[in-house]
Protein backbone atom coordinates (compact mmCIF):
# COMPACT_ATOMS: atom_id res chain seq x y z
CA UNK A 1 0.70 0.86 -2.07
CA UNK A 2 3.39 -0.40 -4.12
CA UNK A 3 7.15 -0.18 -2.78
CA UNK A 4 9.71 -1.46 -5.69
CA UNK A 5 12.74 -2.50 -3.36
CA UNK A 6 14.49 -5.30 -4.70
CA UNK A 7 13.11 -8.27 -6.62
CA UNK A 8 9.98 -8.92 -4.70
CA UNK A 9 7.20 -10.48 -6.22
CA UNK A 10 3.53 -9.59 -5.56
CA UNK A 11 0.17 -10.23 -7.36
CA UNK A 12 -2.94 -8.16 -6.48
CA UNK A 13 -5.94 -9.45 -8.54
CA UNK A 14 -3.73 -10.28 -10.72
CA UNK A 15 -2.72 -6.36 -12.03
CA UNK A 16 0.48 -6.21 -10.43
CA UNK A 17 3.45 -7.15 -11.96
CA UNK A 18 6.29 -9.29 -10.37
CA UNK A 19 9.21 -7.60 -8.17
CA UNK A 20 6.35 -5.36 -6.37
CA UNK A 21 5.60 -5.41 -3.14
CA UNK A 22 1.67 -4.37 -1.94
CA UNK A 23 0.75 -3.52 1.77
CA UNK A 24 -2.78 -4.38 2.62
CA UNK A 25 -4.93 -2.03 4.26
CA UNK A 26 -4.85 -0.93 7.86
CA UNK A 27 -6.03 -3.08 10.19
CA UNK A 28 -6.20 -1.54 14.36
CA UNK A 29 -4.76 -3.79 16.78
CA UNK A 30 -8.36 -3.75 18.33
CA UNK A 31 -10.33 -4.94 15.09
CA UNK A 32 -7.89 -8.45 15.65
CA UNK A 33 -8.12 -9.02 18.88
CA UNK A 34 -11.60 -8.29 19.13
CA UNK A 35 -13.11 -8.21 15.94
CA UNK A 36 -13.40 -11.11 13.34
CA UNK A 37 -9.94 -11.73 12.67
CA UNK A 38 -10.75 -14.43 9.74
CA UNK A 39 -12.41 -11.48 7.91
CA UNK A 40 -9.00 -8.93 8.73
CA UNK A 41 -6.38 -11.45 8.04
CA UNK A 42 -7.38 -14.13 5.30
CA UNK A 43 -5.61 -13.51 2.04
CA UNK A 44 -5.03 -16.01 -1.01
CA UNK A 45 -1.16 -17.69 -1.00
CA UNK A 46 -0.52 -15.66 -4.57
CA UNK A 47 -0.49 -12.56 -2.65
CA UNK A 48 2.77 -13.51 -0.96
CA UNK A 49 5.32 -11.28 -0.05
CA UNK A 50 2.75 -9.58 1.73
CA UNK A 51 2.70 -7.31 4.63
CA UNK A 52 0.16 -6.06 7.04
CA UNK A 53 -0.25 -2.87 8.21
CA UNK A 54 -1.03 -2.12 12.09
CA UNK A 55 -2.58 0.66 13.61
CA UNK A 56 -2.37 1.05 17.50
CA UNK A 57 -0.06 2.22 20.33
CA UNK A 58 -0.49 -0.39 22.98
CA UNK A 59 2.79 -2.05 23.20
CA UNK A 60 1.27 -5.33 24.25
CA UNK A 61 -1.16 -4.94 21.66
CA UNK A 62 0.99 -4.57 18.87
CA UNK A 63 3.27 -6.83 20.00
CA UNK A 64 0.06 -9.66 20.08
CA UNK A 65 -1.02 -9.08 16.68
CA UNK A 66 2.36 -8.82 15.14
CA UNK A 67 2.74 -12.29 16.37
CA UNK A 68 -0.90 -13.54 15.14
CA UNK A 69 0.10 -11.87 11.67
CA UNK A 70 3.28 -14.27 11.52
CA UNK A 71 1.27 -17.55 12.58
CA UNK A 72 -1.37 -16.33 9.46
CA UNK A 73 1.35 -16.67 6.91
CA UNK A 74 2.53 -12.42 6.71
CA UNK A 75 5.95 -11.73 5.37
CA UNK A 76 6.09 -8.37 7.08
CA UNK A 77 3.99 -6.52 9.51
CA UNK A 78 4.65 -2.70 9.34
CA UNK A 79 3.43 0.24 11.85
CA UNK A 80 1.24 2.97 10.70
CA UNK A 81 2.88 6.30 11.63
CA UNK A 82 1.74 8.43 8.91
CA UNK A 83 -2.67 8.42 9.08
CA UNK A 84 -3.96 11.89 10.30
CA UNK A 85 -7.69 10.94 10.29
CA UNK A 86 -9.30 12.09 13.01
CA UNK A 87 -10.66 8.34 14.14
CA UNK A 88 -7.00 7.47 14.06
CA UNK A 89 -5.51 10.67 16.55
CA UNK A 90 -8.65 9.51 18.81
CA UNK A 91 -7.44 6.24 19.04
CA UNK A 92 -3.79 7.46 19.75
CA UNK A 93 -1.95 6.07 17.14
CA UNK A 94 -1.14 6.91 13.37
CA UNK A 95 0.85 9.79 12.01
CA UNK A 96 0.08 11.53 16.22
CA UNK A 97 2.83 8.72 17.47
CA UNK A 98 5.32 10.96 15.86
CA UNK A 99 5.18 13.03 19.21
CA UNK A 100 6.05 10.17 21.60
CA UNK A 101 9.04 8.78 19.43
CA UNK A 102 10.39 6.81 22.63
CA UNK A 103 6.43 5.22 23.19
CA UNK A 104 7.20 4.10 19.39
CA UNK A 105 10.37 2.68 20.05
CA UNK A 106 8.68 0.24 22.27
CA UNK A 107 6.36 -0.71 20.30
CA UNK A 108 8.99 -1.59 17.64
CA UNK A 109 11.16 -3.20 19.86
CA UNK A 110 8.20 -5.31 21.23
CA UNK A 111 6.66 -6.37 17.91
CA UNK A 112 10.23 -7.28 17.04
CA UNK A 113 10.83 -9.84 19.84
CA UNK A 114 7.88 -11.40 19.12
CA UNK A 115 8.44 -12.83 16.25
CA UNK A 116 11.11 -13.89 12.80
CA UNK A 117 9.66 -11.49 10.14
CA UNK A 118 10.68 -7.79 9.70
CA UNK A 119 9.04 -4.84 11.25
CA UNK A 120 8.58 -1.73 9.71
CA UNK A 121 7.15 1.54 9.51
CA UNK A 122 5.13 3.54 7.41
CA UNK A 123 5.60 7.79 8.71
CA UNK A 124 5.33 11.26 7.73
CA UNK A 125 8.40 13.28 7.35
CA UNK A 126 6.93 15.94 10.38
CA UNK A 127 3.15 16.47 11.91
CA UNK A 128 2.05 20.12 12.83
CA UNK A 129 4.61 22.51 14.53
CA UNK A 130 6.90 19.25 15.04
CA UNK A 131 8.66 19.35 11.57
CA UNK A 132 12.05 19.95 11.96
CA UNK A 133 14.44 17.51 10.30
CA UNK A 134 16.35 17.37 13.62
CA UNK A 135 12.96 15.82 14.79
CA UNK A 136 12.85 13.70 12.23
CA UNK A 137 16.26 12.26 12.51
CA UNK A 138 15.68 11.57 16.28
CA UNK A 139 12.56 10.37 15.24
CA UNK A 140 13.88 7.65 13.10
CA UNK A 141 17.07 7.17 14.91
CA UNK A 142 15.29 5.84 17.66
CA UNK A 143 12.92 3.77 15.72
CA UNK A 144 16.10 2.50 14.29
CA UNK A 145 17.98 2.12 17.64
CA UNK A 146 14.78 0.02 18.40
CA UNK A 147 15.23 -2.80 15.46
CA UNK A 148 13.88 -0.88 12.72
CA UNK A 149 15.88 -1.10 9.76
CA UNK A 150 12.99 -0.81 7.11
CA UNK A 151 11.09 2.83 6.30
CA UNK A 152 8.40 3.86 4.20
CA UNK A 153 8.49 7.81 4.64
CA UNK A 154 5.32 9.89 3.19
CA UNK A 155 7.45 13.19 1.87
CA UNK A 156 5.15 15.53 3.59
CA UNK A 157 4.43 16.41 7.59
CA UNK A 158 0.72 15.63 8.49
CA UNK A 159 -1.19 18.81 9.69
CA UNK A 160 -3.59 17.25 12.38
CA UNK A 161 -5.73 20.23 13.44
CA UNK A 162 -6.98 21.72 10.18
CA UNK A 163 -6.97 19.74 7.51
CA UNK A 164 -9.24 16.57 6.21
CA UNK A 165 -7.16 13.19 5.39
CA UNK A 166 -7.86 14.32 1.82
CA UNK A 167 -6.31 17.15 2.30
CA UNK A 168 -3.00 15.60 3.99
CA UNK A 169 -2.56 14.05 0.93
CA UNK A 170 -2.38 16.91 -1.35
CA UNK A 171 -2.10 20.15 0.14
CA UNK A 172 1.53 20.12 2.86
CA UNK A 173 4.43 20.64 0.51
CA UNK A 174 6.53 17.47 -0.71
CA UNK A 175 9.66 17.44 0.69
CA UNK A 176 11.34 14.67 -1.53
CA UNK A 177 15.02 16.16 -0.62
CA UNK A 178 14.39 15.90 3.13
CA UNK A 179 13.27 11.80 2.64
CA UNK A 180 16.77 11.48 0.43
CA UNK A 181 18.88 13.23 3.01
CA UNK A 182 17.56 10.45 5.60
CA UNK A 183 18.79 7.70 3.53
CA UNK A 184 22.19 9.78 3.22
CA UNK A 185 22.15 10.04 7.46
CA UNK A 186 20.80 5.82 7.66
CA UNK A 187 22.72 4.25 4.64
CA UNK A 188 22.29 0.89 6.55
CA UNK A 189 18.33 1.07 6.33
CA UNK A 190 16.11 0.14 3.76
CA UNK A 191 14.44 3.89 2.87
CA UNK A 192 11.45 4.36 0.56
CA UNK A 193 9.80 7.47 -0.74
CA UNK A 194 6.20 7.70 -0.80
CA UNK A 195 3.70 10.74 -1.73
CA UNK A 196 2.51 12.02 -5.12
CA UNK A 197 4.78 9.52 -7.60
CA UNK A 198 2.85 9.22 -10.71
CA UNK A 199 4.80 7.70 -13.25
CA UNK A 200 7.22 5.68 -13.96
CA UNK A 201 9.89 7.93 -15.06
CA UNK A 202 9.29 9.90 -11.66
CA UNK A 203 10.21 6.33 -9.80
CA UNK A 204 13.84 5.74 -11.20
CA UNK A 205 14.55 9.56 -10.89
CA UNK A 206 14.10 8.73 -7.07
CA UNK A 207 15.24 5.45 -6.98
CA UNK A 208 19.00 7.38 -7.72
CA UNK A 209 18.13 8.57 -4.13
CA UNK A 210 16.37 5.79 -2.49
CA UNK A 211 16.09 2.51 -2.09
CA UNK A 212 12.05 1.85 -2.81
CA UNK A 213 9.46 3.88 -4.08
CA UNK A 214 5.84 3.64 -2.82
CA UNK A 215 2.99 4.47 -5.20
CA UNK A 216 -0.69 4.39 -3.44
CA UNK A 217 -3.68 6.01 -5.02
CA UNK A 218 -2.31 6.22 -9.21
CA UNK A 219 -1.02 2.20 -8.74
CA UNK A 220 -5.20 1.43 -7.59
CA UNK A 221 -6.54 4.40 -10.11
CA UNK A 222 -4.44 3.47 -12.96
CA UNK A 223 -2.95 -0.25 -12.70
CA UNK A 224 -1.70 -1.07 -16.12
CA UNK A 225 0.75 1.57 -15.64
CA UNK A 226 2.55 -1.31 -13.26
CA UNK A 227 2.50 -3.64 -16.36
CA UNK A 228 5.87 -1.68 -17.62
CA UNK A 229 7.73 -1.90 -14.08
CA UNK A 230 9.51 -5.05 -14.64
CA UNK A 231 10.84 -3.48 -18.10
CA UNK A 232 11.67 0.19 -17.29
CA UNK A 233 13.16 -0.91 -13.33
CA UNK A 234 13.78 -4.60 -13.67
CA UNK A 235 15.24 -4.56 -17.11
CA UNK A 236 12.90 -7.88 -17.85
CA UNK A 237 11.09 -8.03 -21.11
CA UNK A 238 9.08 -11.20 -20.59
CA UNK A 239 5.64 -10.42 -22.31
CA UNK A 240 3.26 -7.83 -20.79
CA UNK A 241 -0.51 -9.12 -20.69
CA UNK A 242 -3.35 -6.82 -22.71
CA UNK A 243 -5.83 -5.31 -20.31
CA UNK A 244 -8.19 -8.11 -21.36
CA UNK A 245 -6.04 -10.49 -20.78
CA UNK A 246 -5.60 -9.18 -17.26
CA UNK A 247 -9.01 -9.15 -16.39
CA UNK A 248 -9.60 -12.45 -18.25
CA UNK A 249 -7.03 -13.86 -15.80
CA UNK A 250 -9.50 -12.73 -12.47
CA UNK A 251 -12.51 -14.84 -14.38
CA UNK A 252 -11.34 -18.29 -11.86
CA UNK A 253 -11.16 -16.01 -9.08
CA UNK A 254 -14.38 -13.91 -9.47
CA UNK A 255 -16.07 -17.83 -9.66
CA UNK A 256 -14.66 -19.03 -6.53
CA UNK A 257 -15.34 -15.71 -4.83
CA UNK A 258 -18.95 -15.61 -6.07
CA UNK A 259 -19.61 -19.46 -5.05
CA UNK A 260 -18.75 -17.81 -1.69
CA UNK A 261 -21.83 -14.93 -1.53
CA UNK A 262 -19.45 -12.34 -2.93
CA UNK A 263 -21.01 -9.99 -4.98
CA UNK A 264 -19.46 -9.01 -8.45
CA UNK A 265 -19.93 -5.42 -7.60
CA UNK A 266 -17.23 -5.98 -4.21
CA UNK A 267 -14.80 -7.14 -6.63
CA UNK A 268 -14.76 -4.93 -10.14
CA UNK A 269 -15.35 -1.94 -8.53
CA UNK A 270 -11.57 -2.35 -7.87
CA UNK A 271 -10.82 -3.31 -11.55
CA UNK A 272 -12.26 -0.10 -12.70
CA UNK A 273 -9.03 2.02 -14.05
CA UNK A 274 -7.16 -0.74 -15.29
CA UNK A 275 -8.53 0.47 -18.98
CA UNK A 276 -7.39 4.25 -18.22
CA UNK A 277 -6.83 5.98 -21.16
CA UNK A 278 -7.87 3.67 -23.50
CA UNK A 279 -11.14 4.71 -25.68
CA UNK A 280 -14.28 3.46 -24.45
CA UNK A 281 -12.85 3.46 -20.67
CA UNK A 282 -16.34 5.62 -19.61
CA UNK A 283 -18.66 2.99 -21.31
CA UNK A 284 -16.68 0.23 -19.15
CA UNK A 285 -17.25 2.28 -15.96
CA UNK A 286 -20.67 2.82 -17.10
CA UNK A 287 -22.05 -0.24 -17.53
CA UNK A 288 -19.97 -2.14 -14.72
CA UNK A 289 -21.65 0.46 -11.86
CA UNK A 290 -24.95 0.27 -13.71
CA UNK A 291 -25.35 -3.80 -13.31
CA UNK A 292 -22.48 -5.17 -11.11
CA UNK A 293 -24.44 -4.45 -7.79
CA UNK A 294 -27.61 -6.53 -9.05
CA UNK A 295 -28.13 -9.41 -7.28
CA UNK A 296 -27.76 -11.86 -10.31
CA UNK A 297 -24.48 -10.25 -11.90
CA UNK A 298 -22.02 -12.41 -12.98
CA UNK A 299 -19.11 -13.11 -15.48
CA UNK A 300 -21.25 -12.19 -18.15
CA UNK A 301 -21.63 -8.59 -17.09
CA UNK A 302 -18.04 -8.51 -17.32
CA UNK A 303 -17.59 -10.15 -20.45
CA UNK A 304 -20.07 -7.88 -21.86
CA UNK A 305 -17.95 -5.10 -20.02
CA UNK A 306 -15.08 -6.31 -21.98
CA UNK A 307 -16.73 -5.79 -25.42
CA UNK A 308 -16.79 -1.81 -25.06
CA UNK A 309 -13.28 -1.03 -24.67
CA UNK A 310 -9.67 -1.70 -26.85
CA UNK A 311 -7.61 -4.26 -26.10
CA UNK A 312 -3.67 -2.71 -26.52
CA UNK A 313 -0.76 -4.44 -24.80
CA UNK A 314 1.31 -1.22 -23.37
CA UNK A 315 0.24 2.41 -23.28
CA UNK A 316 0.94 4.53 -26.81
């Protein structure tokens, strides 16, 4: 998920442009303490700023791994108030911890004095019959009151008895005005808008509003259309790599990752939209999920990959 705040600078395998910020995946509180934390945690030093994401509700918990993610190098550790999966409600945390806003607080507040790096959160703008923007003001006032001053807010509630994750992603109504009106009530915080931005031109619209925007699933379906954020929001025309070029770049990394036991499949399946749009995008896809996964794949499948698609600097 990609938040354009200021002039961050982020690389994901290398299709992200600068001045882009990229939270990692969830990680629970549990899988770190617990669980292989090497295997959660490890990232490469390019990646930097980069944030993790935390799921849990056990103050002392969150508070412990915030910590952990500071002494592994993390810029930013930010709270997940926004999932509606049911795994997530089971484990009590996730978009559900927008019923106990005071339980949040403490969490914040803990996670806070534990270490130098900011705290955030990631939340919904409402979950089921609590939706009100009276509940969402108290909501973030005292997340805010607790030492929050940065926001990612999903423009729609969460509707946790009903509806499939998939679902909570498409079908509650966005609510972009309600996100804009909290940055109108917090002018001091850092507010970003997240849910169904598609384009580019849809960003600055909001960015009149808001201070960030946060684009998820068409920044990982379609990544070249990042390749024009420094120009349209950033007003820097340094040169924008072709789609070969970009993958070309990953060709060192895929090696070193490969030398490890990494299969070629784990790593281009990722790489698959960056030639959206562009003719011969379904032989690429083709022949990448027909011979990554074997067992001897390597660059060459790629390279070959390469051959069946146009190489064009910017979308026509």
């Amino acid at each position: 998920m990609l938040d354009w705040t200021d002039r961050h600078e982020r690389y994901f395998l290398r299709f992200i442009t600068h001045h882009s910020l990229l939270y990692t995946e969830m990680v629970t509180t549990g899988a770190i303490i617990f669980g292989e934390r090497d295997r959660y945690l490890q990232f490469n030093k390019e990646e930097h700023p980069v944030a993790l994401q935390l799921g849990g509700s056990d103050v002392k918990h969150l508070a412990e791994c915030t910590k952990i993610a500071e002494d592994y190098g993390y810029d930013e550790v930010n709270l997940n108030l926004g999932c509606p999966s049911n795994r997530v409600q089971n484990g009590s945390f996730g978009a559900c911890m927008m019923a106990e806003p005071e339980l949040v607080g403490e969490c914040i507040a803990a996670m806070k004095q534990a270490v130098e790096i900011p705290v955030s959160a990631k939340t919904r703008i409402g979950i089921d019959d609590k939706d009100s923007f009276e509940e969402l003001v108290h909501f973030v006032g005292t997340l805010h009151e607790a030492g929050c001053e940065n926001f990612v807010i999903h423009a729609r509630k969460a509707i946790l008895k009903g509806l499939s994750p998939k679902e909570n992603r498409t079908i509650p109504p966005l609510k972009y005005d309600v996100v804009y009106k909290i940055k109108e009530l917090f002018p001091q915080c850092h507010i970003s808008l997240n849910g169904g931005v598609k384009t580019l031109d849809e960003t600055l619209g909001h960015l009149k509003h808001v201070d960030g925007v946060m684009m998820g699933r068409e920044a990982y379906h379609n990544p070249y259309l990042l390749s024009q954020v420094d120009r349209l929001i950033f007003k820097d025309d340094h040169a924008v790599l072709t789609r070969h070029q970009m993958v070309e770049s990953m060709f060192p990394y895929i090696e070193k990752e490969m030398q490890k036991g990494v299969r070629l499949q784990s790593i281009v399946r990722h790489m698959l939209g960056i030639f959206q749009s562009v003719k011969g995008t379904k032989a690429w896809k083709r022949y990448l999920s027909e011979n990554a996964h074997k067992a001897d794949a390597g660059l060459d499948v790629l390279k070959h990959a390469l051959t069946l698609v146009e190489d064009k600097a910017i979308d026509q």
